[in-house]
Protein backbone atom coordinates (compact mmCIF):
# COMPACT_ATOMS: atom_id res chain seq x y z
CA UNK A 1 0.00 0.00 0.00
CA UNK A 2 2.42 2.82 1.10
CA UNK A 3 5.98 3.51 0.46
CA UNK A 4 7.26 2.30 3.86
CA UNK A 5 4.16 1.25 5.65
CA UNK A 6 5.80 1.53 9.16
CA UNK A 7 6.48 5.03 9.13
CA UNK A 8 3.15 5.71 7.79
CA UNK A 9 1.64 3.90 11.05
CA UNK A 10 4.10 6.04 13.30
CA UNK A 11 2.91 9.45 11.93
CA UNK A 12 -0.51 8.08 12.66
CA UNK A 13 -0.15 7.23 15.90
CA UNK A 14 2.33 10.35 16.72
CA UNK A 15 -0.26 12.10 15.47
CA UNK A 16 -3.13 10.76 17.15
CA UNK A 17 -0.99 10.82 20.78
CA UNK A 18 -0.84 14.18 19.92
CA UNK A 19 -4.08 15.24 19.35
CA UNK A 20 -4.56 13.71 23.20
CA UNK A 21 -2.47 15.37 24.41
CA UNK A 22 -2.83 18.85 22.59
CA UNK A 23 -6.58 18.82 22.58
CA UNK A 24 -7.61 22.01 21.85
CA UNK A 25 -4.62 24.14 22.92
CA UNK A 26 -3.58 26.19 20.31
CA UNK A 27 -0.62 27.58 22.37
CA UNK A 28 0.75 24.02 23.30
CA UNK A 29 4.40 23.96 22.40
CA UNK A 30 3.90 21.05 20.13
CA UNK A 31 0.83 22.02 18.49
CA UNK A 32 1.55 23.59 14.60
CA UNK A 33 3.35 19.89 14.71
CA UNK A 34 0.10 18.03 14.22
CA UNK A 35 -0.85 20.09 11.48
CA UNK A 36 2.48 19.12 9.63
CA UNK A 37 1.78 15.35 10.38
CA UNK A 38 -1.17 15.86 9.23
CA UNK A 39 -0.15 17.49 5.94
CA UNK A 40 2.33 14.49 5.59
CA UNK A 41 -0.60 11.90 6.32
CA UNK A 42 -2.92 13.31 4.14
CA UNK A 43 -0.05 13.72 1.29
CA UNK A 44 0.33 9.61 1.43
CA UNK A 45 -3.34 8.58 1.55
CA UNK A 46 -4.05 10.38 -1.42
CA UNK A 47 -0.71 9.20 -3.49
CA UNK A 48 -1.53 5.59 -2.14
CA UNK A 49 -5.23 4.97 -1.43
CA UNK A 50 -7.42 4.35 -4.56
CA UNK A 51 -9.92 7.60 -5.52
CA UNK A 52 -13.78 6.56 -4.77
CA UNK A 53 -16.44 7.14 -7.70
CA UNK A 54 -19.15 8.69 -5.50
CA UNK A 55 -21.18 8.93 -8.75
């Protein structure tokens, strides 16, 4: 499916640790990094997951 499926399953679950801990805290230190993991998540679903025909 993806490139190198591992580190595609660590920015997920970085990511998803993140939003745990983060919540809603725009001013959290770590916070602009989830929106870079998810940039780089997003990035490999689409080059990797197949496009759905919602017609």
């Amino acid at each position: 499916m993806f490139a190198d499926e591992n580190i595609y399953n660590l920015l997920v679950l970085t990511f998803d640790k993140l939003i745990d801990e983060v919540g809603g805290d725009e001013s959290y230190p770590l916070a602009s990094l989830i929106e870079v993991l998810s940039a780089l998540i997003e990035n490999q679903e689409n080059a990797n997951l197949p496009k759905l025909d919602l017609k």
